[in-house]
Protein backbone atom coordinates (compact mmCIF):
# COMPACT_ATOMS: atom_id res chain seq x y z
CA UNK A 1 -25.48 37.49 -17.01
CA UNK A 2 -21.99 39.11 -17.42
CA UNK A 3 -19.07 36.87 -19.24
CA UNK A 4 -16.44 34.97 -17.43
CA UNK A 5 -13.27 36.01 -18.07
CA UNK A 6 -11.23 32.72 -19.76
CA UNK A 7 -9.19 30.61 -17.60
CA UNK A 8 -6.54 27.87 -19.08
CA UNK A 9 -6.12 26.17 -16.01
CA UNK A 10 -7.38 22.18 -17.24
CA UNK A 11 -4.36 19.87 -16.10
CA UNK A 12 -2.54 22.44 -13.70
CA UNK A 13 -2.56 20.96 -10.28
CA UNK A 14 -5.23 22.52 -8.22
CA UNK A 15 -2.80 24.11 -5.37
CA UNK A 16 -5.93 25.76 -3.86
CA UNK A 17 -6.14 22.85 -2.12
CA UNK A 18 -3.15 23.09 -0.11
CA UNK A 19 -3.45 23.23 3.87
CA UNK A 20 -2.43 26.99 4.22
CA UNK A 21 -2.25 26.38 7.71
CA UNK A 22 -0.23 23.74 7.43
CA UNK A 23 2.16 25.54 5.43
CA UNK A 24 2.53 28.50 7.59
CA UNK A 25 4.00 26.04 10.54
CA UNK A 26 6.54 24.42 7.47
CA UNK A 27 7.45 28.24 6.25
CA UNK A 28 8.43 28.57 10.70
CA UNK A 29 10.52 25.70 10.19
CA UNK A 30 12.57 27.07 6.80
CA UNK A 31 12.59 30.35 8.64
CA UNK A 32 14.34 29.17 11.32
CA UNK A 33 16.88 26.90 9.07
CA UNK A 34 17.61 30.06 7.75
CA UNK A 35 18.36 31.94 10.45
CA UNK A 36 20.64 28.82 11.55
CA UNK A 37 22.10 27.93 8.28
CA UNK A 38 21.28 31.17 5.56
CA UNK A 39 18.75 31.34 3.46
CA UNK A 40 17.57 28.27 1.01
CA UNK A 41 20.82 26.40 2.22
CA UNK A 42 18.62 23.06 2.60
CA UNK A 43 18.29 23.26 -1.45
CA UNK A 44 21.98 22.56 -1.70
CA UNK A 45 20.84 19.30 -0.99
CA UNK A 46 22.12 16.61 1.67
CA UNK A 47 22.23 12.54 1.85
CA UNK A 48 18.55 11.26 2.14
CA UNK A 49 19.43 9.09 4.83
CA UNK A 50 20.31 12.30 7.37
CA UNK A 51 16.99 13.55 5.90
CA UNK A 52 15.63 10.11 7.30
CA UNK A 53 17.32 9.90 10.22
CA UNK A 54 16.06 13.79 11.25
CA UNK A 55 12.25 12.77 10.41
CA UNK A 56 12.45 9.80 12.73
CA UNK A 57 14.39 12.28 15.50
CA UNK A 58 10.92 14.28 15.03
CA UNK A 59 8.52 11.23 14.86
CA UNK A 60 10.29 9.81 18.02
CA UNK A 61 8.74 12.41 20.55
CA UNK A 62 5.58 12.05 18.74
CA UNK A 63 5.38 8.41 18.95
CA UNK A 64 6.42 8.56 22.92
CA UNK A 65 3.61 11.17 23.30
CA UNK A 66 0.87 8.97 21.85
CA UNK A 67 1.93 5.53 23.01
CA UNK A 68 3.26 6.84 26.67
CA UNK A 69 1.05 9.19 28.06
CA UNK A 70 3.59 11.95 27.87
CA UNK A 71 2.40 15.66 28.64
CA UNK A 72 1.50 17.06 24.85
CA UNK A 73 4.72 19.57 25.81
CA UNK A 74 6.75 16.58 23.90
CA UNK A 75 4.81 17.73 20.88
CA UNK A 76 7.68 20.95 20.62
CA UNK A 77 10.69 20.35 19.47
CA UNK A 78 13.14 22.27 22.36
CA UNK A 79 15.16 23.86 20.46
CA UNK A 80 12.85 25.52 18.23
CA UNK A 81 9.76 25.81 20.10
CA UNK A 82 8.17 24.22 17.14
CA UNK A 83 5.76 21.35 16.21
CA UNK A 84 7.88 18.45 15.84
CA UNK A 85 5.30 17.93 12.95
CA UNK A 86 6.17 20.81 10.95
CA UNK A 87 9.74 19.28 11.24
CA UNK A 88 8.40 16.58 9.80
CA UNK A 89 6.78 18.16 6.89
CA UNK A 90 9.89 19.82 5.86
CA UNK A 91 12.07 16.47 6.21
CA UNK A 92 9.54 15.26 3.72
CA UNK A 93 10.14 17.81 1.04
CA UNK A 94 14.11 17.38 1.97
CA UNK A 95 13.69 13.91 1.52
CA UNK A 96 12.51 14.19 -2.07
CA UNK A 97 15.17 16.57 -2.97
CA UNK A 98 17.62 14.08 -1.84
CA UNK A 99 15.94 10.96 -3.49
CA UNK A 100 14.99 13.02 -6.63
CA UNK A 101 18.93 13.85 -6.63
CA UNK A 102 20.19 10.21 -5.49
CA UNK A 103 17.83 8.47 -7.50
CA UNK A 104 17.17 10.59 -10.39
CA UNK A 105 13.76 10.29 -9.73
CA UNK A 106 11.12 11.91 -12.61
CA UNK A 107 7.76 12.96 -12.59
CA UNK A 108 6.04 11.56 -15.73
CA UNK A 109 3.55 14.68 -16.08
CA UNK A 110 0.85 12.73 -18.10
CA UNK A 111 0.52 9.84 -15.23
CA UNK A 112 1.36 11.54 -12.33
CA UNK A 113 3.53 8.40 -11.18
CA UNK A 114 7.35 8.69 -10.93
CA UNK A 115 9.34 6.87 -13.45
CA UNK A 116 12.49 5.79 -11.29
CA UNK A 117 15.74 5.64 -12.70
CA UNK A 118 18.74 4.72 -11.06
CA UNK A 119 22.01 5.97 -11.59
CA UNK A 120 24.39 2.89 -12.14
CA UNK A 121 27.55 4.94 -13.66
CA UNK A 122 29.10 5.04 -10.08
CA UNK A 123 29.56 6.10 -6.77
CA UNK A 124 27.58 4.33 -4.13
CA UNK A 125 23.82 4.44 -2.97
């Protein structure tokens, strides 16, 4: 039997077991911010409450289409032409970015739960 070649990989996080497919529809959604905004300009950050208020434009439809009978063709956002749930996905990772930034928000690496910590010197949340 031939030797394994060593691997350090005991506490990374196993990112094999991302949806790839899933990914490709969120990487259609960034391309298309870029081509509307420039490239990575979502990183700069923006209030998490717009990054709310644009997940629950992109739930809406979804909602309607499940509760109402709609034609699946609700599914697409129109200006796009792409799943309103990809939207979704990427309002999620803008989301963090904005709490992380609001909130200060930490990932304690050794429990995998956030330690929150809110900034009190000023300026409103």
């Amino acid at each position: 039997m031939t030797e394994r070649a060593k691997r350090y990989n005991s506490g990374k996080p196993p990112l094999d077991l991302l949806p790839l497919d899933m990914l490709t529809g969120l990487s259609r959604v960034l391309e298309m911010g870029e081509k509307k905004y420039g490239r990575n300009n979502w990183r700069k950050g923006a209030p998490a409450t717009e990054q709310l208020a644009s997940m629950l434009r992109h739930l809406q439809p979804i909602s309607e289409v499940l509760n109402a009978d709609m034609s699946a063709k609700h599914l697409y956002d129109t200006e796009s032409g792409l799943p309103h749930i990809d939207h979704i996905l990427f309002n999620v990772i803008s989301l963090r970015l904005a709490l992380e930034n609001e909130y200060a928000l930490k990932r304690d690496p050794k429990s995998d739960n956030l330690n929150i910590k809110l900034d009190t010197s000023g300026g409103g949340c």
